[in-house]
C-alpha atoms as a PDB file:
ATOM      1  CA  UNK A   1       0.000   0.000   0.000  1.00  0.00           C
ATOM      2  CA  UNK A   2       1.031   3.527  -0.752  1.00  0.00           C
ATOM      3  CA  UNK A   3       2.118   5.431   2.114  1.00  0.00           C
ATOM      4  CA  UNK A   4       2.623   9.493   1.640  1.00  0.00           C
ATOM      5  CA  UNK A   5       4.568  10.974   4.707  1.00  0.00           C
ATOM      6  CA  UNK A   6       2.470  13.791   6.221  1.00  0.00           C
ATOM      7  CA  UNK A   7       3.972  14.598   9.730  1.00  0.00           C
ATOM      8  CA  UNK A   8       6.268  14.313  12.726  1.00  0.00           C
ATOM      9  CA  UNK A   9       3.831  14.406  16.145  1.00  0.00           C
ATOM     10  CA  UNK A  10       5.315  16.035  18.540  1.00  0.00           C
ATOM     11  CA  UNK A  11       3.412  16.017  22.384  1.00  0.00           C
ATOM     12  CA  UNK A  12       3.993  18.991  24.324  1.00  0.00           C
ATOM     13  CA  UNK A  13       3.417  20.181  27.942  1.00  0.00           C
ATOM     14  CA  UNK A  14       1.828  23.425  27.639  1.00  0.00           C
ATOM     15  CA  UNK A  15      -0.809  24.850  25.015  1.00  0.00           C
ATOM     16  CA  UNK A  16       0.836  26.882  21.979  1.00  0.00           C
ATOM     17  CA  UNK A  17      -0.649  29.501  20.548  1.00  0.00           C
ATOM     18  CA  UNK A  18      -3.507  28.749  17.413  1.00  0.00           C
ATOM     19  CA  UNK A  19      -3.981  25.516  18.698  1.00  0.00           C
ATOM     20  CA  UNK A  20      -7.090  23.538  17.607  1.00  0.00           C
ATOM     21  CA  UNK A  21      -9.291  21.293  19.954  1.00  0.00           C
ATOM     22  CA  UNK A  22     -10.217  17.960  19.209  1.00  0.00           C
ATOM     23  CA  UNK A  23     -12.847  17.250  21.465  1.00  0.00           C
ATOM     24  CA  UNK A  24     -13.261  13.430  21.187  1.00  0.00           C
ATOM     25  CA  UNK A  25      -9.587  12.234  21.890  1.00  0.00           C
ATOM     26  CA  UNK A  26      -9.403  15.240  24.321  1.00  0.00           C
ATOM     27  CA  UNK A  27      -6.135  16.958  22.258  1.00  0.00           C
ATOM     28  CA  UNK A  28      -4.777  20.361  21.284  1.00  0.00           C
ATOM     29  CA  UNK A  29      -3.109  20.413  18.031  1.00  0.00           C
ATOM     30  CA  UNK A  30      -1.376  22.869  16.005  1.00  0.00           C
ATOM     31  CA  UNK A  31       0.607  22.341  12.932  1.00  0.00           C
ATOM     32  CA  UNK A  32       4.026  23.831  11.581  1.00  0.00           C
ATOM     33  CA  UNK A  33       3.557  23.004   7.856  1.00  0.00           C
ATOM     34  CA  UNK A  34       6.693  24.028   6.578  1.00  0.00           C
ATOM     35  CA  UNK A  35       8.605  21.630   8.448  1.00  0.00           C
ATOM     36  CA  UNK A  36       6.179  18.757   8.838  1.00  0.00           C
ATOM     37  CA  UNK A  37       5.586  18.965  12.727  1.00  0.00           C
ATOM     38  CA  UNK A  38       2.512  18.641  14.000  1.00  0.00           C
ATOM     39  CA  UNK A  39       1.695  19.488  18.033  1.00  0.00           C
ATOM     40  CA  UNK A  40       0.002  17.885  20.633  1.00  0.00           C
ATOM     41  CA  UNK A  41      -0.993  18.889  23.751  1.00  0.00           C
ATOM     42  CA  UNK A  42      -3.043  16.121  25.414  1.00  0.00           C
ATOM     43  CA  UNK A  43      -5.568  16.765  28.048  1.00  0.00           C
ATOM     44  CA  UNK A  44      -4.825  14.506  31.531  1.00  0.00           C
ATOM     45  CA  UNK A  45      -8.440  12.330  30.956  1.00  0.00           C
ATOM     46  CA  UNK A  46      -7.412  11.486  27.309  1.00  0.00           C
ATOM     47  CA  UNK A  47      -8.839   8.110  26.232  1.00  0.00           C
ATOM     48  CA  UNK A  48      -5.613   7.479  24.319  1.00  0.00           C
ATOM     49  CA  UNK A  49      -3.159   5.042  24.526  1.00  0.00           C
ATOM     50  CA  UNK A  50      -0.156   6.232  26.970  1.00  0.00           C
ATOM     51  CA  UNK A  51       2.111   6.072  24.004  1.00  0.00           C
ATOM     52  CA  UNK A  52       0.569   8.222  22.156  1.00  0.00           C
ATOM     53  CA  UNK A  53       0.452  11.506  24.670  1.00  0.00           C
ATOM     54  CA  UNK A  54       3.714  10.875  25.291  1.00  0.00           C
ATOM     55  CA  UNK A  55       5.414   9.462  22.347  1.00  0.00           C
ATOM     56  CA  UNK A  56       6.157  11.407  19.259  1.00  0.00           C
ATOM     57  CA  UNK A  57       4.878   9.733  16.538  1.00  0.00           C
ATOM     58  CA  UNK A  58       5.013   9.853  12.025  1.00  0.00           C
ATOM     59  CA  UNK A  59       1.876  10.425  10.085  1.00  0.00           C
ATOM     60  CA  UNK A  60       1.566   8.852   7.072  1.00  0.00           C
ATOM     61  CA  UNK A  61      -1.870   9.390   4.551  1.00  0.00           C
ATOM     62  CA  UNK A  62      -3.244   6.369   3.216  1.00  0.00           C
ATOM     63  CA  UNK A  63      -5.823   5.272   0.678  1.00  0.00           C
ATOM     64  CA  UNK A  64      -7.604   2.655   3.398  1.00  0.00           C
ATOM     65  CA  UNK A  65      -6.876   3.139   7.091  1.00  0.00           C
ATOM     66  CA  UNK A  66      -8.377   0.184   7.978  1.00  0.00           C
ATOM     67  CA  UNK A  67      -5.897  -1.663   5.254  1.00  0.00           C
ATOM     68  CA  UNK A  68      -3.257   0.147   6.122  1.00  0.00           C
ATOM     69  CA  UNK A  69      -3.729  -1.069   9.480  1.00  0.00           C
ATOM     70  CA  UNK A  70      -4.233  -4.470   8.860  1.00  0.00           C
ATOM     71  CA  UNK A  71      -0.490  -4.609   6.622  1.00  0.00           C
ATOM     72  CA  UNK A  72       1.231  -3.059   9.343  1.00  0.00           C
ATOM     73  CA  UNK A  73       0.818  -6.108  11.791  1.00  0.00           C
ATOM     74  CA  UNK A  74       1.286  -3.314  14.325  1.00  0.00           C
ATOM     75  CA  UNK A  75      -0.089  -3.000  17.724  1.00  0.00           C
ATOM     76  CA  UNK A  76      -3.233  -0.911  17.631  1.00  0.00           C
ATOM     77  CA  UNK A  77      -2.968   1.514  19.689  1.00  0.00           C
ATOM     78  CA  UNK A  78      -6.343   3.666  18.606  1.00  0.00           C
ATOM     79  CA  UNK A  79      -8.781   1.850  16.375  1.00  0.00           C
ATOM     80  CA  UNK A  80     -10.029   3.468  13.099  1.00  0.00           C
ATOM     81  CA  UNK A  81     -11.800   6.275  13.966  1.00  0.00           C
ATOM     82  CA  UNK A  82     -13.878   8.861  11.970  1.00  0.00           C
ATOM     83  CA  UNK A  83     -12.993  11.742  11.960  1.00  0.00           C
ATOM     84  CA  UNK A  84     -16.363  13.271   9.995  1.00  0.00           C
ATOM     85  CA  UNK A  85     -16.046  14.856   5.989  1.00  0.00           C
ATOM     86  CA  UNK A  86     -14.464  11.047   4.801  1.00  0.00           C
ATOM     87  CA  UNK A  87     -11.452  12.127   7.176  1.00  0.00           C
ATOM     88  CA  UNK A  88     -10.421   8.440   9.308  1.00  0.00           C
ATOM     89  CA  UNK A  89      -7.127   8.184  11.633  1.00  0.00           C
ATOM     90  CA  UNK A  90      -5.799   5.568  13.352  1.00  0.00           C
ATOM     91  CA  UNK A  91      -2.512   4.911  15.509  1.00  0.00           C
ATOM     92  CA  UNK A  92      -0.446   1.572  15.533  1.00  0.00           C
ATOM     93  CA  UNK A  93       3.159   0.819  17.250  1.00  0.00           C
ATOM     94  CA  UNK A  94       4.907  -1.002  14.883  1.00  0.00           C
ATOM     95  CA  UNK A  95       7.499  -4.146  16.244  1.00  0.00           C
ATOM     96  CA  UNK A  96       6.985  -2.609  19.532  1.00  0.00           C
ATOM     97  CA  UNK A  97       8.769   0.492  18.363  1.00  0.00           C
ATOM     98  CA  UNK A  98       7.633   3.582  16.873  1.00  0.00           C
ATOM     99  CA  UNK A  99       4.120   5.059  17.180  1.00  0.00           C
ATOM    100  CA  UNK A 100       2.980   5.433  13.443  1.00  0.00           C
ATOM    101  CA  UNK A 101      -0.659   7.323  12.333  1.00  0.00           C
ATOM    102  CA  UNK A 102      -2.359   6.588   9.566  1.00  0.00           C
ATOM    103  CA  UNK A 103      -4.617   9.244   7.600  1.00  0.00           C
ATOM    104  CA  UNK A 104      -7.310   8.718   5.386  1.00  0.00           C
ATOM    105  CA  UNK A 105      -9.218  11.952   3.920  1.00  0.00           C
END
């Protein structure tokens, strides 16, 4: 499967400035595109996975999360989820190692 590199996630400890709220995984998130980094701060009642508040992670977009998923024999970490407007994530750790998203939209 085709795999176009989107991001570096970065989790930070305080809110930056612009940040955008996603209210269902309980995040902050602001993006600096020209470099690929994306943001996080996490809220302390997050549902997510420990690794991913406090892991950085890469973001990759994909055709079919829930293929993309499936090949990567990772450990899932946060199920497909949508996201609304045909927009699905999901995060895996791959071999026990890195965190790795996957993007569909």
């Amino acid at each position: 499967m085709e795999k176009t590199y989107l991001h570096t996630g970065v989790p930070v400890t305080a809110k930056m400035e612009g940040m955008n709220y996603m209210e269902s995984l309980r995040v902050w998130i602001t993006n600096n595109e020209e470099y690929g980094i994306e943001y996080l701060y996490w809220e302390k009642d997050t549902p997510c996975a420990y690794r991913m508040v406090t892991e950085p992670h890469v973001a990759y977009k994909v055709a079919d999360v829930e293929a993309a998923v499936k090949e990567s024999n990772g450990k899932i970490l946060l199920a497909p989820m949508d996201l609304g407007g045909g927009a699905k994530i999901a995060f895996v750790s791959i071999d026990n190692g890195p965190v790795v998203e996957f993007y569909q939209g």
